[in-house]
C-alpha atoms as a PDB file:
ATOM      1  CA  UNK A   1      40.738  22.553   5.301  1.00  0.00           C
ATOM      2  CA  UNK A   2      41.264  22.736   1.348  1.00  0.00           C
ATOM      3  CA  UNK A   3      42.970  25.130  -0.473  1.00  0.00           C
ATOM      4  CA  UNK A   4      42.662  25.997  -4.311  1.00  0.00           C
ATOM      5  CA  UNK A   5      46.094  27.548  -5.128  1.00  0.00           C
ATOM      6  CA  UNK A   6      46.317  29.533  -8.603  1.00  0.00           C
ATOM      7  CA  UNK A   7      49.890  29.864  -9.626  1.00  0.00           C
ATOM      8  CA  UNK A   8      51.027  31.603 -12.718  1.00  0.00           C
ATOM      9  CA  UNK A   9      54.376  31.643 -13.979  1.00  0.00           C
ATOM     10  CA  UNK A  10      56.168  33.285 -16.414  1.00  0.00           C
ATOM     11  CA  UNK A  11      59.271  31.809 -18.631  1.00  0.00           C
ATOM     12  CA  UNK A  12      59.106  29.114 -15.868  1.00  0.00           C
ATOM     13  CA  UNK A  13      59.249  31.588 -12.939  1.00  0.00           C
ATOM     14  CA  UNK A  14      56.461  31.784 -10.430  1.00  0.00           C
ATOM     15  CA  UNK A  15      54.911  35.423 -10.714  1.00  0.00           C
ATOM     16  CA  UNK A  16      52.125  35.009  -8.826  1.00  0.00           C
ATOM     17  CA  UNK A  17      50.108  32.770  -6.081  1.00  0.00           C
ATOM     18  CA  UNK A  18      46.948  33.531  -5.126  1.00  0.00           C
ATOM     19  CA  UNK A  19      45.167  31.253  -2.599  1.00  0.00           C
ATOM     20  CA  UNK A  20      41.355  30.410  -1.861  1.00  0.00           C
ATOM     21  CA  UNK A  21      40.543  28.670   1.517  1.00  0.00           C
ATOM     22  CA  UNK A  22      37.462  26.397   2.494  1.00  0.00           C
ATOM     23  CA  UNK A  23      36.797  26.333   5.685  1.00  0.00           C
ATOM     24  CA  UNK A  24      32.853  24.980   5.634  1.00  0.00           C
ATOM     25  CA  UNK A  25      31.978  22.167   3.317  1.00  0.00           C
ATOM     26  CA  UNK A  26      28.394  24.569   2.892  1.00  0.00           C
ATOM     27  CA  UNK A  27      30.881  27.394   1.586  1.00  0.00           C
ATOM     28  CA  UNK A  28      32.417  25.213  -0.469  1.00  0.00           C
ATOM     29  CA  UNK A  29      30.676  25.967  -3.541  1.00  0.00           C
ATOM     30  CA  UNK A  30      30.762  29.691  -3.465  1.00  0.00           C
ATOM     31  CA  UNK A  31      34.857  29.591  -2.986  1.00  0.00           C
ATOM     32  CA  UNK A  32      35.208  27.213  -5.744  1.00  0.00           C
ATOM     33  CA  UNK A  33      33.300  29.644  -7.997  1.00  0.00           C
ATOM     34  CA  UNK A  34      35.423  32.322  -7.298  1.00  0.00           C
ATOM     35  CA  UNK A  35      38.489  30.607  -7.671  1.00  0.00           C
ATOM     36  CA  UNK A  36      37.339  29.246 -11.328  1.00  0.00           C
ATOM     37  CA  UNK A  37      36.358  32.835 -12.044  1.00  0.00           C
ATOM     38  CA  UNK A  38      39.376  34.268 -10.772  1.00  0.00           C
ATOM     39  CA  UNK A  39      41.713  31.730 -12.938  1.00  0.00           C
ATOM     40  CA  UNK A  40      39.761  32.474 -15.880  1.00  0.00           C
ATOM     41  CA  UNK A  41      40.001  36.826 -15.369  1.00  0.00           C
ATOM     42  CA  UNK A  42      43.715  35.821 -15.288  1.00  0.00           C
ATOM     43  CA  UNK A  43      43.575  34.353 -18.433  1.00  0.00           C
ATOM     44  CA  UNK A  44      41.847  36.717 -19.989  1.00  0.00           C
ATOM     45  CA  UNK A  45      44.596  39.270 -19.015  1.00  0.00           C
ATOM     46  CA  UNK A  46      46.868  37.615 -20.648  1.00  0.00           C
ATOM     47  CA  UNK A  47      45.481  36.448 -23.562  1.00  0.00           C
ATOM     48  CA  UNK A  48      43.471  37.707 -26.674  1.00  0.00           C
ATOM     49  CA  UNK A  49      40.646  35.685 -28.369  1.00  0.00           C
ATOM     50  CA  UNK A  50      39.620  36.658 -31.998  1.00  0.00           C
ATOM     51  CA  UNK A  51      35.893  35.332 -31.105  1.00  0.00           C
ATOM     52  CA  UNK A  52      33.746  34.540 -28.124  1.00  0.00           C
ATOM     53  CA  UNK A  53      33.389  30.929 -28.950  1.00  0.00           C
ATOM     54  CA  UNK A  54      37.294  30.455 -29.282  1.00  0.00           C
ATOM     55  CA  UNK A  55      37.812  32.159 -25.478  1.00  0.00           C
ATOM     56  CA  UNK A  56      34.873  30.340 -24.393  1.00  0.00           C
ATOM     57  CA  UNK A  57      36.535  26.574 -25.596  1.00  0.00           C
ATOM     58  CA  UNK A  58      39.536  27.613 -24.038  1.00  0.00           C
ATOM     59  CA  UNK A  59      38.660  28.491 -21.290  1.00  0.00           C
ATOM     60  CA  UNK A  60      36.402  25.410 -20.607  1.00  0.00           C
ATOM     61  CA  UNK A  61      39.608  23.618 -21.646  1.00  0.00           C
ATOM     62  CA  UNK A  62      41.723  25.315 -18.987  1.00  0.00           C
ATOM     63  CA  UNK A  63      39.176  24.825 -16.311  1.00  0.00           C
ATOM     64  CA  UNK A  64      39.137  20.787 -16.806  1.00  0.00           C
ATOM     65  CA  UNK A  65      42.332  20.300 -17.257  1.00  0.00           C
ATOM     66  CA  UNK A  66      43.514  22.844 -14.478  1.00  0.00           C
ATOM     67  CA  UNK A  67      46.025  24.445 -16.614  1.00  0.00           C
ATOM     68  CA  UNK A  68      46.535  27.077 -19.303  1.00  0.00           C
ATOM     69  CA  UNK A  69      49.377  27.311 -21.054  1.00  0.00           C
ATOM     70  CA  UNK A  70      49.882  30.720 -24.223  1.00  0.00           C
ATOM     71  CA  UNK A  71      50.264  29.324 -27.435  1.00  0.00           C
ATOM     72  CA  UNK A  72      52.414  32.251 -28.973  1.00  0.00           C
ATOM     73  CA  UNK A  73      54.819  31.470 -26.921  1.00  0.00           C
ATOM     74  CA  UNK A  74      55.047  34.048 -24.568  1.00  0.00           C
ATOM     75  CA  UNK A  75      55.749  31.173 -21.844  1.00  0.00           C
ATOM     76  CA  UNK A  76      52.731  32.338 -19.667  1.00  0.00           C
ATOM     77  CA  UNK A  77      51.063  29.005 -17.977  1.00  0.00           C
ATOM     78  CA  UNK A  78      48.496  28.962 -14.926  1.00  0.00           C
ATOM     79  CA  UNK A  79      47.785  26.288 -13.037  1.00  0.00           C
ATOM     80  CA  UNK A  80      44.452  25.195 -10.712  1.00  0.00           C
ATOM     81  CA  UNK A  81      45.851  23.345  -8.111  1.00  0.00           C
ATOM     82  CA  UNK A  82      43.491  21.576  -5.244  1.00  0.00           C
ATOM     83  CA  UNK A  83      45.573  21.051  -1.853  1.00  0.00           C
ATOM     84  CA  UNK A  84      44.514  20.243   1.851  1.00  0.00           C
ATOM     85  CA  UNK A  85      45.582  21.308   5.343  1.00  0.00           C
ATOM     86  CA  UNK A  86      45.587  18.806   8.010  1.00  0.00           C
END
């Protein structure tokens, strides 16, 4: 089984861990679509884009590199972490 873990932290504290499972290589696709849409909804909470195109880069950006970390400062980082059961 694989597991997509989406941590967020805070100042270097964990706040939150939410957890997508895989159980069926068909399902596959579907889970990893809602764990990329739920990392970037958690983004978005957190963070405030002055144009589309800016949120849309950044987002990309977060998405391949599996992490997201606030500019201003505010030391909020999320990370898109692939793991697997045996």
């Amino acid at each position: 089984m694989r597991i997509i873990n989406i941590i967020e932290q805070s100042s270097g504290v964990i706040t939150n861990v939410t957890s997508f499972c895989i159980y069926e290589e068909q399902l596959s696709n579907e889970v990893v679509e809602k764990a990329e849409e739920f990392f970037k909804t958690q983004i978005l909470k957190n963070e405030h884009f002055e144009n589309v195109e800016d949120m849309e880069d950044v987002l990309q950006n977060a998405l391949d590199n599996g992490h997201y970390e606030q500019e201003n400062k505010n030391y909020y980082t999320i990370d898109f972490i692939w793991g697997e059961l045996n």
